[in-house]
PDB file of N, CA and C in Angstrom:
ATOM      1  N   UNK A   1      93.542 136.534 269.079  1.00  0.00           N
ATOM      2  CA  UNK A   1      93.909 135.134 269.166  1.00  0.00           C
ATOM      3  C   UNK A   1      93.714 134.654 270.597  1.00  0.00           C
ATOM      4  N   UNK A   2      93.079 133.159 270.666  1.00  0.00           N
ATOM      5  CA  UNK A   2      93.241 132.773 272.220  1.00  0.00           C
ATOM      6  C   UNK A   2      93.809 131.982 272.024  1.00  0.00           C
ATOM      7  N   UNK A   3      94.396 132.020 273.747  1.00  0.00           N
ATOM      8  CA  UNK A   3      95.171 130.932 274.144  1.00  0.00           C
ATOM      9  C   UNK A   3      94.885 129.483 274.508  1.00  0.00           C
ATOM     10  N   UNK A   4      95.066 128.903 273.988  1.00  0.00           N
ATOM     11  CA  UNK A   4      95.203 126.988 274.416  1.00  0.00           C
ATOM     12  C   UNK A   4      95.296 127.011 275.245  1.00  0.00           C
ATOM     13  N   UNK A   5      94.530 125.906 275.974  1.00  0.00           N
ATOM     14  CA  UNK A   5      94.636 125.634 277.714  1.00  0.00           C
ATOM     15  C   UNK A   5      96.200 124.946 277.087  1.00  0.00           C
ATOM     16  N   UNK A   6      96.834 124.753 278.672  1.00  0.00           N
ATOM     17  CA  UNK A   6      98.123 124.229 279.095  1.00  0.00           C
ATOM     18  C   UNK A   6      98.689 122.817 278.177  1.00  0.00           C
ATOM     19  N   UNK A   7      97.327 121.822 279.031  1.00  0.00           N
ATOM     20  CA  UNK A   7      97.310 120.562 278.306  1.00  0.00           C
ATOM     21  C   UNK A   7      97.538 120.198 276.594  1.00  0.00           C
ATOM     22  N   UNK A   8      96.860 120.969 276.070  1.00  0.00           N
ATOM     23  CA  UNK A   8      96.214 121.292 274.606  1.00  0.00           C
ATOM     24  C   UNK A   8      97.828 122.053 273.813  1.00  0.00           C
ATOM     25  N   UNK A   9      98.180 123.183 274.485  1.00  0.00           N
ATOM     26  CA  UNK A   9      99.254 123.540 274.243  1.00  0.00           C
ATOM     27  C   UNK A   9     100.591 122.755 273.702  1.00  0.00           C
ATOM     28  N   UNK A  10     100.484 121.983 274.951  1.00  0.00           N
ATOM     29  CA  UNK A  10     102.179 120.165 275.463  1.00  0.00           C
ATOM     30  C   UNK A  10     101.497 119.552 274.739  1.00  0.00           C
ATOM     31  N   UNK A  11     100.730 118.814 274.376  1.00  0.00           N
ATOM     32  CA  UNK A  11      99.954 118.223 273.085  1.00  0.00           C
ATOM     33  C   UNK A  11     100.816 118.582 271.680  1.00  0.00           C
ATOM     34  N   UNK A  12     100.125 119.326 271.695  1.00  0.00           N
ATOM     35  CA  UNK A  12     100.295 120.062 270.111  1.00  0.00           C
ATOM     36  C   UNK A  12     101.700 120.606 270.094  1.00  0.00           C
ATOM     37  N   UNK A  13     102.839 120.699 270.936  1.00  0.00           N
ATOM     38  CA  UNK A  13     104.173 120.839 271.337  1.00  0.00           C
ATOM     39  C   UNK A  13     104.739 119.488 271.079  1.00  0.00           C
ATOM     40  N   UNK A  14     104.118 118.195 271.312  1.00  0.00           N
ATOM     41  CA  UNK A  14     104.534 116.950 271.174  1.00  0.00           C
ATOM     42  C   UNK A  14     104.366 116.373 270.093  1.00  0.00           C
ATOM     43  N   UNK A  15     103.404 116.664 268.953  1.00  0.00           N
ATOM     44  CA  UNK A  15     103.069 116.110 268.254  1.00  0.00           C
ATOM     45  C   UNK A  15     104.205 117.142 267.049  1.00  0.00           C
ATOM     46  N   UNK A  16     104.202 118.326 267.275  1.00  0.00           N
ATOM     47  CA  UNK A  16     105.137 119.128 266.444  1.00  0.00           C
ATOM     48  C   UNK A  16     106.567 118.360 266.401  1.00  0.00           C
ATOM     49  N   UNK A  17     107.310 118.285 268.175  1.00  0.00           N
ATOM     50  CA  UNK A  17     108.495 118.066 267.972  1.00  0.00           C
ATOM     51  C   UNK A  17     108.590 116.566 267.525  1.00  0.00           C
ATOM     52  N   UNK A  18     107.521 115.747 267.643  1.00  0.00           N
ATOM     53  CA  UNK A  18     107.484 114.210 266.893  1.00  0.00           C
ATOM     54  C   UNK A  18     107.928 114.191 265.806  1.00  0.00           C
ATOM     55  N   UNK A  19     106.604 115.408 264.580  1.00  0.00           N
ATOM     56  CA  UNK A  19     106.747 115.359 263.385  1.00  0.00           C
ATOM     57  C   UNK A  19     107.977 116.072 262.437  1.00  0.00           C
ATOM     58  N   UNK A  20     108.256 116.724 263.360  1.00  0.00           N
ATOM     59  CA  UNK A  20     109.614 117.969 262.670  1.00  0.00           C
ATOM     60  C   UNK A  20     110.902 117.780 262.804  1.00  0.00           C
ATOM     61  N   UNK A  21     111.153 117.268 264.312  1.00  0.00           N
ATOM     62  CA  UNK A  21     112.711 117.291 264.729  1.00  0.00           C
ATOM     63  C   UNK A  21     112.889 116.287 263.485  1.00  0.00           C
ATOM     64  N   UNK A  22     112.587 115.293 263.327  1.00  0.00           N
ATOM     65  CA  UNK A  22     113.329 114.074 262.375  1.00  0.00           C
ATOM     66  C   UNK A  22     113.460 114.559 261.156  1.00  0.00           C
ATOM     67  N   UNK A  23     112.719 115.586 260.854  1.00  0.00           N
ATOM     68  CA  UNK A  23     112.402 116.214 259.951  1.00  0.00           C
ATOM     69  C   UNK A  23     113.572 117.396 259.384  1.00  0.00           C
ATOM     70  N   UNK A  24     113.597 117.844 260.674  1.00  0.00           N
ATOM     71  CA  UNK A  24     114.829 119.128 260.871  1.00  0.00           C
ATOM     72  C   UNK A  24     116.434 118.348 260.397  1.00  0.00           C
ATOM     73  N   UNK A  25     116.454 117.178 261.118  1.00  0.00           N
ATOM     74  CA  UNK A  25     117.505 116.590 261.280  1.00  0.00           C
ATOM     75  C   UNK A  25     117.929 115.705 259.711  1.00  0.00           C
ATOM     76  N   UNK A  26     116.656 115.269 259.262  1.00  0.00           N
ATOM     77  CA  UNK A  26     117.135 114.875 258.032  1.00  0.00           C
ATOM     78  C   UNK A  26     117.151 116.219 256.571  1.00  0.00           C
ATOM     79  N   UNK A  27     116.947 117.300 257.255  1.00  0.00           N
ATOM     80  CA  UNK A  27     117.397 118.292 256.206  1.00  0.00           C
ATOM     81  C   UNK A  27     118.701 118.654 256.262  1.00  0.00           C
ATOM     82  N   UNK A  28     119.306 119.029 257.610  1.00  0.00           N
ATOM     83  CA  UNK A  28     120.927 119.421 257.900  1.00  0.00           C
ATOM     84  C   UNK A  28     121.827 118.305 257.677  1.00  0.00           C
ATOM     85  N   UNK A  29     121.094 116.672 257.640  1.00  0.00           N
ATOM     86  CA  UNK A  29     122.339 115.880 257.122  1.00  0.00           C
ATOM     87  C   UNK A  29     122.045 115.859 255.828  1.00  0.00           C
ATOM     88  N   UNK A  30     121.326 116.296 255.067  1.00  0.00           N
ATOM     89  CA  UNK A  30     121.302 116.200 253.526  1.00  0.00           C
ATOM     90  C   UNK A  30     122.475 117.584 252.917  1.00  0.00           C
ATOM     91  N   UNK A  31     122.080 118.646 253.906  1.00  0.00           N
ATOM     92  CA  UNK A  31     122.590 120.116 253.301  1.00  0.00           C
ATOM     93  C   UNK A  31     123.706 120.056 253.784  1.00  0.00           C
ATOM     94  N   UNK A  32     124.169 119.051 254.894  1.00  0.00           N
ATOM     95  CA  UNK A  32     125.856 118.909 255.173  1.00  0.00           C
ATOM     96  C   UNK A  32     126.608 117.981 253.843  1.00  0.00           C
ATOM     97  N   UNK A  33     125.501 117.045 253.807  1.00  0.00           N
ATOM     98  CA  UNK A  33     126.546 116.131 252.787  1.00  0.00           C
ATOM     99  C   UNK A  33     126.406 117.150 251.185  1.00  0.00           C
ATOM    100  N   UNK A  34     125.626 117.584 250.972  1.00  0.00           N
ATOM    101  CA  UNK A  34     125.212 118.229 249.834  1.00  0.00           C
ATOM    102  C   UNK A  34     126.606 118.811 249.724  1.00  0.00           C
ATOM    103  N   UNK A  35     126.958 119.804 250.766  1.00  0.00           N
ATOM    104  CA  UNK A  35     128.237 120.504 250.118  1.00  0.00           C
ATOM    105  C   UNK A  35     129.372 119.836 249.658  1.00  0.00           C
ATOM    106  N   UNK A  36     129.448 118.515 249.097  1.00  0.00           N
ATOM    107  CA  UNK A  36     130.140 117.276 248.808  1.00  0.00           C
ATOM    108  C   UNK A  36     130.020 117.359 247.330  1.00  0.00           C
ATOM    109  N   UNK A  37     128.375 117.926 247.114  1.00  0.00           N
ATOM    110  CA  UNK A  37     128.268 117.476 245.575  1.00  0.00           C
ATOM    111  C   UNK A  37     127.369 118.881 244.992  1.00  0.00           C
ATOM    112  N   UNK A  38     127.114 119.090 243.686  1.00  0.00           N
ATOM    113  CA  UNK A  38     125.953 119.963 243.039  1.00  0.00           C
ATOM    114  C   UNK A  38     124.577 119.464 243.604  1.00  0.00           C
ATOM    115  N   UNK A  39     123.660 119.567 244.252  1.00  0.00           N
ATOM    116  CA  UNK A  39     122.530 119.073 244.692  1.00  0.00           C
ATOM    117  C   UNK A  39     121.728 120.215 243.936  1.00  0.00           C
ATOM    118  N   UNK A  40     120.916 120.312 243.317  1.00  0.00           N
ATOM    119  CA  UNK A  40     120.270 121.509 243.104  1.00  0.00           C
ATOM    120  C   UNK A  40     119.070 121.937 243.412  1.00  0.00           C
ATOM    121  N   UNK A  41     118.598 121.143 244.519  1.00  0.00           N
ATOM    122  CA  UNK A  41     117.390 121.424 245.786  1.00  0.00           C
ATOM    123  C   UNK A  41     117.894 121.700 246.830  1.00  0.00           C
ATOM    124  N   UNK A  42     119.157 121.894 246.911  1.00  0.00           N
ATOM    125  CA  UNK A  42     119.579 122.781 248.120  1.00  0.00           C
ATOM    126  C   UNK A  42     118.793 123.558 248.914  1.00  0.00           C
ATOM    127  N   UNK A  43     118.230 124.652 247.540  1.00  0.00           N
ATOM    128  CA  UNK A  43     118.184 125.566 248.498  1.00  0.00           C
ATOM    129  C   UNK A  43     116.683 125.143 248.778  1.00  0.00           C
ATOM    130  N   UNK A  44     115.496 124.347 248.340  1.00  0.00           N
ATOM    131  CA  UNK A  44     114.441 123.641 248.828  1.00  0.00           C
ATOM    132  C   UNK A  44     114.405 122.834 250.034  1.00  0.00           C
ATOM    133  N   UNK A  45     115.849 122.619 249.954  1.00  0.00           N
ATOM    134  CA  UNK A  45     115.637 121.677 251.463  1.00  0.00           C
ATOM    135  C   UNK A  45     115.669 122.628 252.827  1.00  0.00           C
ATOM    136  N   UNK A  46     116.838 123.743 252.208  1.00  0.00           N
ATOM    137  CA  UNK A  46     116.448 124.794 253.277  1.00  0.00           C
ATOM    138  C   UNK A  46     115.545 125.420 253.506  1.00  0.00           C
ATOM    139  N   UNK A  47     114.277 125.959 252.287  1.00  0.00           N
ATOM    140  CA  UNK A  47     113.041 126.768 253.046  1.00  0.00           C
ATOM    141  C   UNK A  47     112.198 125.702 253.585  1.00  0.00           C
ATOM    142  N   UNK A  48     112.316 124.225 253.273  1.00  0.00           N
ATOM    143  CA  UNK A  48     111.689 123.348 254.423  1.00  0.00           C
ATOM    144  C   UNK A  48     111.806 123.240 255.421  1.00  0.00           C
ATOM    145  N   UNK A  49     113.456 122.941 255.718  1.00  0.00           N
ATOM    146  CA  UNK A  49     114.068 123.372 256.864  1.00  0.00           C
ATOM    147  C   UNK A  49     113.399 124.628 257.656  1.00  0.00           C
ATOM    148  N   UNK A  50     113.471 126.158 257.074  1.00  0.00           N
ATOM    149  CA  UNK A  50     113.108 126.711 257.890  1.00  0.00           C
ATOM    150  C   UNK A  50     111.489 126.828 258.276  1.00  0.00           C
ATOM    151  N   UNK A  51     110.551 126.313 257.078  1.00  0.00           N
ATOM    152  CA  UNK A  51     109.462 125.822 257.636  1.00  0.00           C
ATOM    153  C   UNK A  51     109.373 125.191 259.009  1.00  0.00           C
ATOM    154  N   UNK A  52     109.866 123.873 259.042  1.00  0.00           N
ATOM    155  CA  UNK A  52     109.555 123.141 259.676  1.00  0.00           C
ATOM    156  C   UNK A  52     109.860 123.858 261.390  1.00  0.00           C
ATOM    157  N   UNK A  53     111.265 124.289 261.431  1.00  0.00           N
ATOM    158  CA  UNK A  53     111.525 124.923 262.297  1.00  0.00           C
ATOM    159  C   UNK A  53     110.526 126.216 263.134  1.00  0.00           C
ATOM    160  N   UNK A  54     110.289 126.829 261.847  1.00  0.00           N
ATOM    161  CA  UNK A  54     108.704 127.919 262.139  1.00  0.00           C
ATOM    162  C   UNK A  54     107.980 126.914 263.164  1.00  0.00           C
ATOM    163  N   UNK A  55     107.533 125.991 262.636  1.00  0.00           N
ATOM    164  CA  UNK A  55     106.205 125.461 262.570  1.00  0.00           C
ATOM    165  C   UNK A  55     106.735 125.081 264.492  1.00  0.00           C
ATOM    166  N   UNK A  56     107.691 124.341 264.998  1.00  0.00           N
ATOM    167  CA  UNK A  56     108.039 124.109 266.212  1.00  0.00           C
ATOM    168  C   UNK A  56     108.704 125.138 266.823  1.00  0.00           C
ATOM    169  N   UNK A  57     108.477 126.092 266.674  1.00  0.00           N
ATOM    170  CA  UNK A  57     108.790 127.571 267.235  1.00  0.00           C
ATOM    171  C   UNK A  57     107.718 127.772 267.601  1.00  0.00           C
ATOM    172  N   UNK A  58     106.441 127.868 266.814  1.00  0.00           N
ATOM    173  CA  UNK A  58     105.178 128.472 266.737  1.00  0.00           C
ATOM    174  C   UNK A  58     104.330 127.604 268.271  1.00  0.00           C
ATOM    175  N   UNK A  59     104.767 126.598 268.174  1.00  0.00           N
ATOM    176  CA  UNK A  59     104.482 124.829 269.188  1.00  0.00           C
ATOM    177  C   UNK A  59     104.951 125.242 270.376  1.00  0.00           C
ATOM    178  N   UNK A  60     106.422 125.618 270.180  1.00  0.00           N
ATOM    179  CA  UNK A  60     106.854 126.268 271.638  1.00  0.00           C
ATOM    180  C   UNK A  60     106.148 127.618 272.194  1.00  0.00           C
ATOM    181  N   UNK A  61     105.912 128.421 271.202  1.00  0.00           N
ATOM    182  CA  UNK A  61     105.294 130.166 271.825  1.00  0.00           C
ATOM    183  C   UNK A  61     104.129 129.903 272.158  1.00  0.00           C
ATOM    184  N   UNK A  62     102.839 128.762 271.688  1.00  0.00           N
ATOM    185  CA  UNK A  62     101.828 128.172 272.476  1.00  0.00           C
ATOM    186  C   UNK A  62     101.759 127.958 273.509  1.00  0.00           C
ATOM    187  N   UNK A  63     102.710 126.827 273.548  1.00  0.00           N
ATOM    188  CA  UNK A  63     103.339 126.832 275.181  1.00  0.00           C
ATOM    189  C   UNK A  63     103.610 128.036 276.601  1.00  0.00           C
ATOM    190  N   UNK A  64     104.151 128.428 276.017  1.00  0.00           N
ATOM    191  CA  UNK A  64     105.028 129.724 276.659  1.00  0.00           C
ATOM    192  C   UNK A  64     103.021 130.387 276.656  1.00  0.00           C
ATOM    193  N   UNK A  65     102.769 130.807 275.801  1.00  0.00           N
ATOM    194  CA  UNK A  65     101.470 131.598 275.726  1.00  0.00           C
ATOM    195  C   UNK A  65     100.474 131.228 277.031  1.00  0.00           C
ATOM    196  N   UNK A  66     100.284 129.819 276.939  1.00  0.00           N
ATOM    197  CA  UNK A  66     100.063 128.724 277.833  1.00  0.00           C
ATOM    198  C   UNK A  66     100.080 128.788 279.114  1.00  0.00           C
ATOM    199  N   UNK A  67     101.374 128.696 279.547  1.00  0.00           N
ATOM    200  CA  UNK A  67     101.830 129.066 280.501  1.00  0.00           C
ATOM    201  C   UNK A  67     101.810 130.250 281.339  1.00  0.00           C
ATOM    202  N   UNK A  68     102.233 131.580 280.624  1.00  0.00           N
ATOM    203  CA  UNK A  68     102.227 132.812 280.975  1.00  0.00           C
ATOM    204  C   UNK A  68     100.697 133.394 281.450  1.00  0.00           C
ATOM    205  N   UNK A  69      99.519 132.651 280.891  1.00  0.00           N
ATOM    206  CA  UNK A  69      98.057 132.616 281.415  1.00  0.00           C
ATOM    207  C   UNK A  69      97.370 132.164 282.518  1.00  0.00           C
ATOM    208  N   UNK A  70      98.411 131.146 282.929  1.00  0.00           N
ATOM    209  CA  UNK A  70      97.851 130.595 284.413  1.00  0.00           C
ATOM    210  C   UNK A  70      98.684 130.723 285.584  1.00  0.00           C
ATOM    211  N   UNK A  71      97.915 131.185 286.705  1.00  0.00           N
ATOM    212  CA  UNK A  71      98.727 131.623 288.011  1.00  0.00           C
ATOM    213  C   UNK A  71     100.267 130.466 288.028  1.00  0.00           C
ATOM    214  N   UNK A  72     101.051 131.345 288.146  1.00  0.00           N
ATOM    215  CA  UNK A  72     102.136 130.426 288.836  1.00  0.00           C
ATOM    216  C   UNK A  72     101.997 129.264 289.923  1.00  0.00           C
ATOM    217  N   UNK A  73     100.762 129.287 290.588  1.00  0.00           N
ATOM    218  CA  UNK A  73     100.991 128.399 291.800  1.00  0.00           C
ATOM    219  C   UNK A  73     100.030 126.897 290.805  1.00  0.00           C
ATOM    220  N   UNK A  74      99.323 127.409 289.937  1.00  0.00           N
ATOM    221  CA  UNK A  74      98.893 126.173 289.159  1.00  0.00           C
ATOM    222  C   UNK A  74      99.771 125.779 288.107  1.00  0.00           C
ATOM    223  N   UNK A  75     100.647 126.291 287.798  1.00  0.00           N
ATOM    224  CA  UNK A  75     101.610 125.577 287.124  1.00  0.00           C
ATOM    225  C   UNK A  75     102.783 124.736 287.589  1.00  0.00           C
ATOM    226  N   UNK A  76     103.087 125.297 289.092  1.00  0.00           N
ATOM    227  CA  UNK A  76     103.812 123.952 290.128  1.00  0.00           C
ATOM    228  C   UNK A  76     103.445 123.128 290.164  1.00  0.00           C
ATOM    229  N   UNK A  77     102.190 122.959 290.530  1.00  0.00           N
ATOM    230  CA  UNK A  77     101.410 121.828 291.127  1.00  0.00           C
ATOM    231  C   UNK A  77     101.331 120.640 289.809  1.00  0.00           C
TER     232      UNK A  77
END
């Protein structure tokens, strides 16, 4: 596997946490209120949930991958 330049990396890190966090966030207020009632996609909302979460994990270790490839003194600057 190669690594994403830096830029390309925060990109594709931005466009993840755009598409997911709202994403993340409207699964845990569904699976909070859920325990209110029988929902019986529960447990669907959670392997989305942990999809989605994968998927901006995967966004961040790019990053990190990213990073860990170029001299420290070009990543100050």
């Amino acid at each position: 596997m190669t690594t994403k330049p830096l830029g390309s990396a925060i990109l594709s890190l931005l466009v993840a946490a755009d598409q997911r966090c709202p994403a993340i966030i409207g699964s845990a207020h569904l699976m909070y209120y859920a325990r209110f009632s029988h929902i019986p996609d529960d447990q669907q909302t959670f392997e989305q949930l942990k999809r989605d979460v994968a998927d901006l994990n995967a966004a961040v270790a790019a990053v990190e991958a990213a990073m860990s490839a170029k001299p420290a003194e070009a990543i100050a600057s």
